[in-house]
N, C-alpha and C. Protein backbone atom coordinates (compact mmCIF):
# COMPACT_ATOMS: atom_id res chain seq x y z
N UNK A 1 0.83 -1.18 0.00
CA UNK A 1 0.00 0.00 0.00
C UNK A 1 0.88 1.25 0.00
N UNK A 2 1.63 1.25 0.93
CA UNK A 2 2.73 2.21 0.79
C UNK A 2 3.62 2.74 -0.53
N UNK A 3 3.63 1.55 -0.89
CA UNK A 3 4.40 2.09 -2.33
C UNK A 3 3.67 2.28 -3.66
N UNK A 4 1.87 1.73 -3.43
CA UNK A 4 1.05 2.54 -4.15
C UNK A 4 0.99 3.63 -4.00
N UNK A 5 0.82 4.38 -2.96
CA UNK A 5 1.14 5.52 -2.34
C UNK A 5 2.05 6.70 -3.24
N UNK A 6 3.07 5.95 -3.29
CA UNK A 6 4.33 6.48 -3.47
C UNK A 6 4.39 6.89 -4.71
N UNK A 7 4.25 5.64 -5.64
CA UNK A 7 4.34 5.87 -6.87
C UNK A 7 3.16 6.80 -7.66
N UNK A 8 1.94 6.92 -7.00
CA UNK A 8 0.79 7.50 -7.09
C UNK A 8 1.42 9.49 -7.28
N UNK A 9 2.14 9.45 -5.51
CA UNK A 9 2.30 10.82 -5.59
C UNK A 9 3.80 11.29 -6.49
N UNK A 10 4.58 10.53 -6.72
CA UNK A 10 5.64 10.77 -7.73
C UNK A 10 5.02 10.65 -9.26
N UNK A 11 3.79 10.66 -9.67
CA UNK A 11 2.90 10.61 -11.20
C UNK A 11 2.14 11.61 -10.50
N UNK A 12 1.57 12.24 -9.78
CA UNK A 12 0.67 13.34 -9.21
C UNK A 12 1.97 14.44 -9.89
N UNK A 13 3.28 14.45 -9.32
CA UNK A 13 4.40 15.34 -9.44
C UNK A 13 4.36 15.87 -10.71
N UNK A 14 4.80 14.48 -11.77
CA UNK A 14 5.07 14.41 -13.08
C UNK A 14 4.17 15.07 -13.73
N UNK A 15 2.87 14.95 -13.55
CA UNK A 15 1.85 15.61 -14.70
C UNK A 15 1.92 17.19 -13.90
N UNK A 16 1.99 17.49 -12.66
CA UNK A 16 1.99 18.86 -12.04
C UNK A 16 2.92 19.70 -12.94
N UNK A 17 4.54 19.11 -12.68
CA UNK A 17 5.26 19.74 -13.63
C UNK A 17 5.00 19.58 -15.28
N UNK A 18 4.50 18.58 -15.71
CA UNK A 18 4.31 19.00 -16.99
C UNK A 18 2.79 19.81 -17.78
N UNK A 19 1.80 20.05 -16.29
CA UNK A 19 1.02 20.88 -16.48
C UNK A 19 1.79 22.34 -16.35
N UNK A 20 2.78 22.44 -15.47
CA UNK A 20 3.10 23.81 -15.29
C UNK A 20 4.01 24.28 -16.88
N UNK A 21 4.74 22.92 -17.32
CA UNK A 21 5.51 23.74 -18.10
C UNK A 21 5.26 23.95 -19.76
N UNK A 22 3.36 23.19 -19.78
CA UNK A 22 2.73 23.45 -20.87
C UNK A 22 1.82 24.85 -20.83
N UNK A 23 0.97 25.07 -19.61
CA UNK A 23 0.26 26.21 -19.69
C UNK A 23 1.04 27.64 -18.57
N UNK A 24 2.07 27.21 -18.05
CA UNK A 24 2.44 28.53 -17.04
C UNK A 24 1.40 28.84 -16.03
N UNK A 25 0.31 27.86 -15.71
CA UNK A 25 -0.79 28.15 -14.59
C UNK A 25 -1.58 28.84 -15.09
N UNK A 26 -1.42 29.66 -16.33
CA UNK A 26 -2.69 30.37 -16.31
C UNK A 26 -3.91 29.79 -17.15
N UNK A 27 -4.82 30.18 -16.38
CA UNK A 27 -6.25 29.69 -16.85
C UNK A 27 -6.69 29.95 -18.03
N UNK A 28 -6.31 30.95 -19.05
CA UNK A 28 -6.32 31.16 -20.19
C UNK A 28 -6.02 29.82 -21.46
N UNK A 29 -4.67 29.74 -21.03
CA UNK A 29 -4.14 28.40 -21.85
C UNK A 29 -4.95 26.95 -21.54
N UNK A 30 -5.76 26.95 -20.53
CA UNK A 30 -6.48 25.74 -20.03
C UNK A 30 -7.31 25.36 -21.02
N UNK A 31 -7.32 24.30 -21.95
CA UNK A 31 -8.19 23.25 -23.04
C UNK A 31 -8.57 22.45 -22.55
N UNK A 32 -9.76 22.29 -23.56
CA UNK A 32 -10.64 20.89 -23.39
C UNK A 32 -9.30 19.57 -23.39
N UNK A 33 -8.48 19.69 -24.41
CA UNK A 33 -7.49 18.69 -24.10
C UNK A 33 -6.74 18.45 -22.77
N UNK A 34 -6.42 19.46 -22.14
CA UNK A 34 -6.44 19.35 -20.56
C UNK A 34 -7.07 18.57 -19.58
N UNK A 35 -8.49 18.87 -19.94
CA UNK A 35 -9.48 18.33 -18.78
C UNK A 35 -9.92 17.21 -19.30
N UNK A 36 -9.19 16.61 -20.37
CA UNK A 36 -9.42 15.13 -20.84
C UNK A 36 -8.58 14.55 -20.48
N UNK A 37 -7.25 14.95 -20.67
CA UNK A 37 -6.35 14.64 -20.10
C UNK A 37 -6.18 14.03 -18.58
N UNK A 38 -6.42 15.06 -18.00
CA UNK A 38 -6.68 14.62 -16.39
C UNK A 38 -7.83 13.92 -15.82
N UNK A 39 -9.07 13.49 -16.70
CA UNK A 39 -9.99 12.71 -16.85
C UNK A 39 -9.78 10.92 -16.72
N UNK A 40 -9.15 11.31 -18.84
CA UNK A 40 -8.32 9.60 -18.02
C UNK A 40 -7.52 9.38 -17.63
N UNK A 41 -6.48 10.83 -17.23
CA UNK A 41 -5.65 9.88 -15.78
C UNK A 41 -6.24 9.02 -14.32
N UNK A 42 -7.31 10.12 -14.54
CA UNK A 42 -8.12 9.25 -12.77
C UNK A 42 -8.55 8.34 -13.39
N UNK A 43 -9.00 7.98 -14.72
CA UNK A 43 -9.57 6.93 -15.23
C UNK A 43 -8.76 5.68 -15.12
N UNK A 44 -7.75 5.86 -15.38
CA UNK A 44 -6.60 4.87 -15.62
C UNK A 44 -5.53 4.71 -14.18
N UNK A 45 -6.01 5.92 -13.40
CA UNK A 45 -5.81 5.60 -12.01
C UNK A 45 -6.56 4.74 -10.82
N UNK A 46 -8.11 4.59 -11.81
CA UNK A 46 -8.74 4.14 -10.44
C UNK A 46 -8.81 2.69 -10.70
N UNK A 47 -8.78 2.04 -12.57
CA UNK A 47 -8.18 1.11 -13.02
C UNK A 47 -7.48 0.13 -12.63
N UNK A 48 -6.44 0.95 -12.61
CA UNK A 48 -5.26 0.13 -11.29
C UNK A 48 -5.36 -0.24 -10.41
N UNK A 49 -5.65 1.04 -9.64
CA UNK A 49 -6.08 0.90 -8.19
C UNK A 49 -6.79 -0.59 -8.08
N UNK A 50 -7.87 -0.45 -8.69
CA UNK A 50 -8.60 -1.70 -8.75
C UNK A 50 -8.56 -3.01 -8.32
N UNK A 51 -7.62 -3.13 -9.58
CA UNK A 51 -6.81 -4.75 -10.36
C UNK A 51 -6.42 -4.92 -8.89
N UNK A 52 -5.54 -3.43 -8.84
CA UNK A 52 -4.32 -4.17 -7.50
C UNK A 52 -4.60 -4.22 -6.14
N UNK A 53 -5.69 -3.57 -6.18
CA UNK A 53 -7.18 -3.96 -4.88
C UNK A 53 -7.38 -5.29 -4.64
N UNK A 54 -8.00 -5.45 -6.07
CA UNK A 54 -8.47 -6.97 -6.04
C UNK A 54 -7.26 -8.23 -5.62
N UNK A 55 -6.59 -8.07 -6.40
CA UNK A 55 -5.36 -8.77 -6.13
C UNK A 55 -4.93 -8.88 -4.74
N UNK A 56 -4.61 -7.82 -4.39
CA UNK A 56 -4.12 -7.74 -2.59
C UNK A 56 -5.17 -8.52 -1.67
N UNK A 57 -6.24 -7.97 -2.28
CA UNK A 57 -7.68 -8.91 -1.64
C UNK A 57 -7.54 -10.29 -1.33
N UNK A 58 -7.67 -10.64 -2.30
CA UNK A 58 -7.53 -12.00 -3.19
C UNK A 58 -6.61 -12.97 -2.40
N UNK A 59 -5.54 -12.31 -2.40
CA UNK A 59 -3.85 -12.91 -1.57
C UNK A 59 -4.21 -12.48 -0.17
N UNK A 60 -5.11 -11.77 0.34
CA UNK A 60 -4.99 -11.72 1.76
C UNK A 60 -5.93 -12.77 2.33
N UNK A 61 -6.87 -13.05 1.69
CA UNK A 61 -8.04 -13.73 1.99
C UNK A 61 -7.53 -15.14 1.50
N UNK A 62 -6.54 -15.17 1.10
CA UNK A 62 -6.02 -16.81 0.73
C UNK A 62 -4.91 -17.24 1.89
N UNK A 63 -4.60 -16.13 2.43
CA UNK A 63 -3.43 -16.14 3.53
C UNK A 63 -4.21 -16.37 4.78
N UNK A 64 -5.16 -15.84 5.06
CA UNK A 64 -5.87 -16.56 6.22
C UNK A 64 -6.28 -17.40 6.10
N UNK A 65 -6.89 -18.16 5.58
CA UNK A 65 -7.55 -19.02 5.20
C UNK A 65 -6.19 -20.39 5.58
N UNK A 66 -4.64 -20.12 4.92
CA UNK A 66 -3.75 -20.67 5.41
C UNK A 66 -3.75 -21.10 6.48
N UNK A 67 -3.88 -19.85 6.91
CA UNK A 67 -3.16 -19.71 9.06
C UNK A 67 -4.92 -20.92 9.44
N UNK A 68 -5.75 -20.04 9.34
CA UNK A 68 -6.86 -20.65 9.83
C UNK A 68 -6.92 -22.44 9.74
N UNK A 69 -6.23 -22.85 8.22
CA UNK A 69 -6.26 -24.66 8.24
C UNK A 69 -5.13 -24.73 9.11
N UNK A 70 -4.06 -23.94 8.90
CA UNK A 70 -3.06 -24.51 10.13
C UNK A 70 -3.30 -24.68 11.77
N UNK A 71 -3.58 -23.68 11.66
CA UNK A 71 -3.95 -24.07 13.26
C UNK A 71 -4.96 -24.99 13.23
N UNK A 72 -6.13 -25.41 12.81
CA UNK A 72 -7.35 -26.48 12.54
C UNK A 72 -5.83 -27.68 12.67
N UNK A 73 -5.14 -27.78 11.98
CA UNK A 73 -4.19 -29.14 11.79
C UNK A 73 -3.94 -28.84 13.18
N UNK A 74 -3.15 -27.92 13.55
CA UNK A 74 -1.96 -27.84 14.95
C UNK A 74 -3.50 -28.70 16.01
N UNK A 75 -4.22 -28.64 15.72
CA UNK A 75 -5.65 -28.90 17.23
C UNK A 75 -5.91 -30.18 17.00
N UNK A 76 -6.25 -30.73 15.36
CA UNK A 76 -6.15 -31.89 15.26
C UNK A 76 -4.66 -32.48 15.79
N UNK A 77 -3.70 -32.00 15.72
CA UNK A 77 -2.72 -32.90 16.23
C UNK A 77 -2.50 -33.63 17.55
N UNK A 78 -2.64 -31.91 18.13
CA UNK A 78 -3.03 -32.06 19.76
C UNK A 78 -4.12 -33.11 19.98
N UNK A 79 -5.02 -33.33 19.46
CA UNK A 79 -5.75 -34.34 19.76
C UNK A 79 -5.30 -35.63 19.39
N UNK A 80 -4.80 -35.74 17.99
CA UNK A 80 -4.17 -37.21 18.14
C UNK A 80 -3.26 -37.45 18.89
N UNK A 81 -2.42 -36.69 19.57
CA UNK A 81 -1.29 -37.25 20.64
C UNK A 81 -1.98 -37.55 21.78
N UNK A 82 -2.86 -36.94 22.36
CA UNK A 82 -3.78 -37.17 23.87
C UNK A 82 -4.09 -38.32 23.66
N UNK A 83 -4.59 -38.46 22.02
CA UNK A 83 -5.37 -40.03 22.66
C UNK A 83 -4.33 -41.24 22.21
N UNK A 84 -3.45 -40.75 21.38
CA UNK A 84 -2.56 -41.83 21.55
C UNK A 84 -1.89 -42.16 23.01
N UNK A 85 -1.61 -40.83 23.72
CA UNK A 85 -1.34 -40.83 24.86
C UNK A 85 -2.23 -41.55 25.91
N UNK A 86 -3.30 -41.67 25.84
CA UNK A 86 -4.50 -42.37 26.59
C UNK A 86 -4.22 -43.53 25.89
N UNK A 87 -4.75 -44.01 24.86
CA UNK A 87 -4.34 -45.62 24.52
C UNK A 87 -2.80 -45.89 24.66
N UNK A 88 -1.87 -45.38 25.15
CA UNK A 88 -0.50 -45.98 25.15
C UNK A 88 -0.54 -46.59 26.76
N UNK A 89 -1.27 -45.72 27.70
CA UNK A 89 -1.94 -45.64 29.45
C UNK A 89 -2.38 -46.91 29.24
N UNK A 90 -3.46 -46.98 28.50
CA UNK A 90 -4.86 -48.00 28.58
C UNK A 90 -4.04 -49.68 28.36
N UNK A 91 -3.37 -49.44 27.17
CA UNK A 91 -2.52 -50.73 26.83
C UNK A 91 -1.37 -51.09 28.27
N UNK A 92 -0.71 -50.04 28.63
CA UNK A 92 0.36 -50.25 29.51
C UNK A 92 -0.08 -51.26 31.07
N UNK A 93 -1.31 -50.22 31.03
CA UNK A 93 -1.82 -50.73 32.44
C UNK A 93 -2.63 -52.56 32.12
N UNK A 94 -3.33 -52.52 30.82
CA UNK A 94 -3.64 -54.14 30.28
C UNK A 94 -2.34 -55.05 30.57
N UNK A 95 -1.39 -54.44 30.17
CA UNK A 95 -0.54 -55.38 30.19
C UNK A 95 0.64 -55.68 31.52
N UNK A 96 0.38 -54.48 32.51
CA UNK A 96 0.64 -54.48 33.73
C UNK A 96 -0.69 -55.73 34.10
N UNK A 97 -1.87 -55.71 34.17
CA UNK A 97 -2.76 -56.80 35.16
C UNK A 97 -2.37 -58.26 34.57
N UNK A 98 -1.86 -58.14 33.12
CA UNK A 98 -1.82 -59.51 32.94
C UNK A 98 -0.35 -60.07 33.32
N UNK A 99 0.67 -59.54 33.55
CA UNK A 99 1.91 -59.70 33.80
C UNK A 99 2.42 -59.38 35.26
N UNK A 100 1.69 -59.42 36.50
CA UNK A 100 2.17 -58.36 37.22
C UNK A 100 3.30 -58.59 37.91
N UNK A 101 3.92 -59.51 37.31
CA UNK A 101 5.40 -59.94 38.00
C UNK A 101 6.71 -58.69 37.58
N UNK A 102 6.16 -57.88 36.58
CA UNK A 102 7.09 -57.23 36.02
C UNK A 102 7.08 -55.86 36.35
């Protein structure tokens, strides 16, 4: 986001100076080619924006979704060790009553 940012206001710069060094600011020299100009820039700015909205979206909502099955695994795990841990008990002590010389 930051370096949308960035690059956004370093092209804000670029057309500033090359508005200044086509009309000199004054409102006189201001054309319809002007205000088309700066038309589809937001046009072709919000474009982008968009795509790379969506995209960031897209990859963030696939990144949780990650974490979220991982941890789901990390809980299933924890549970298969308890109960292996309980049936390793359950067997030990079976085989303690049938042996108890040992």
């Amino acid at each position: 986001m930051k370096g949308i940012s960035i690059t956004g206001l370093i092209l804000l710069a670029v057309s500033a100076l090359l508005f200044y060094l086509t009309t000199d600011f004054t409102v006189e020299k201001i054309t319809i080619s002007h205000v088309m100009g700066v038309m589809a820039g937001i046009g072709i700015g919000l474009i982008i924006g968009g795509m790379i909205g969506y995209v960031s979206k897209g990859s963030a909502i696939k990144a949780e979704q990650q974490r979220k099955e991982f941890k789901q695994l990390q809980k299933d795990k924890e549970e298969l060790e308890k109960q292996a841990a309980v049936i390793a008990q359950r067997e030990a002590e079976l085989e303690y009553k049938k042996n108890p010389q040992i």
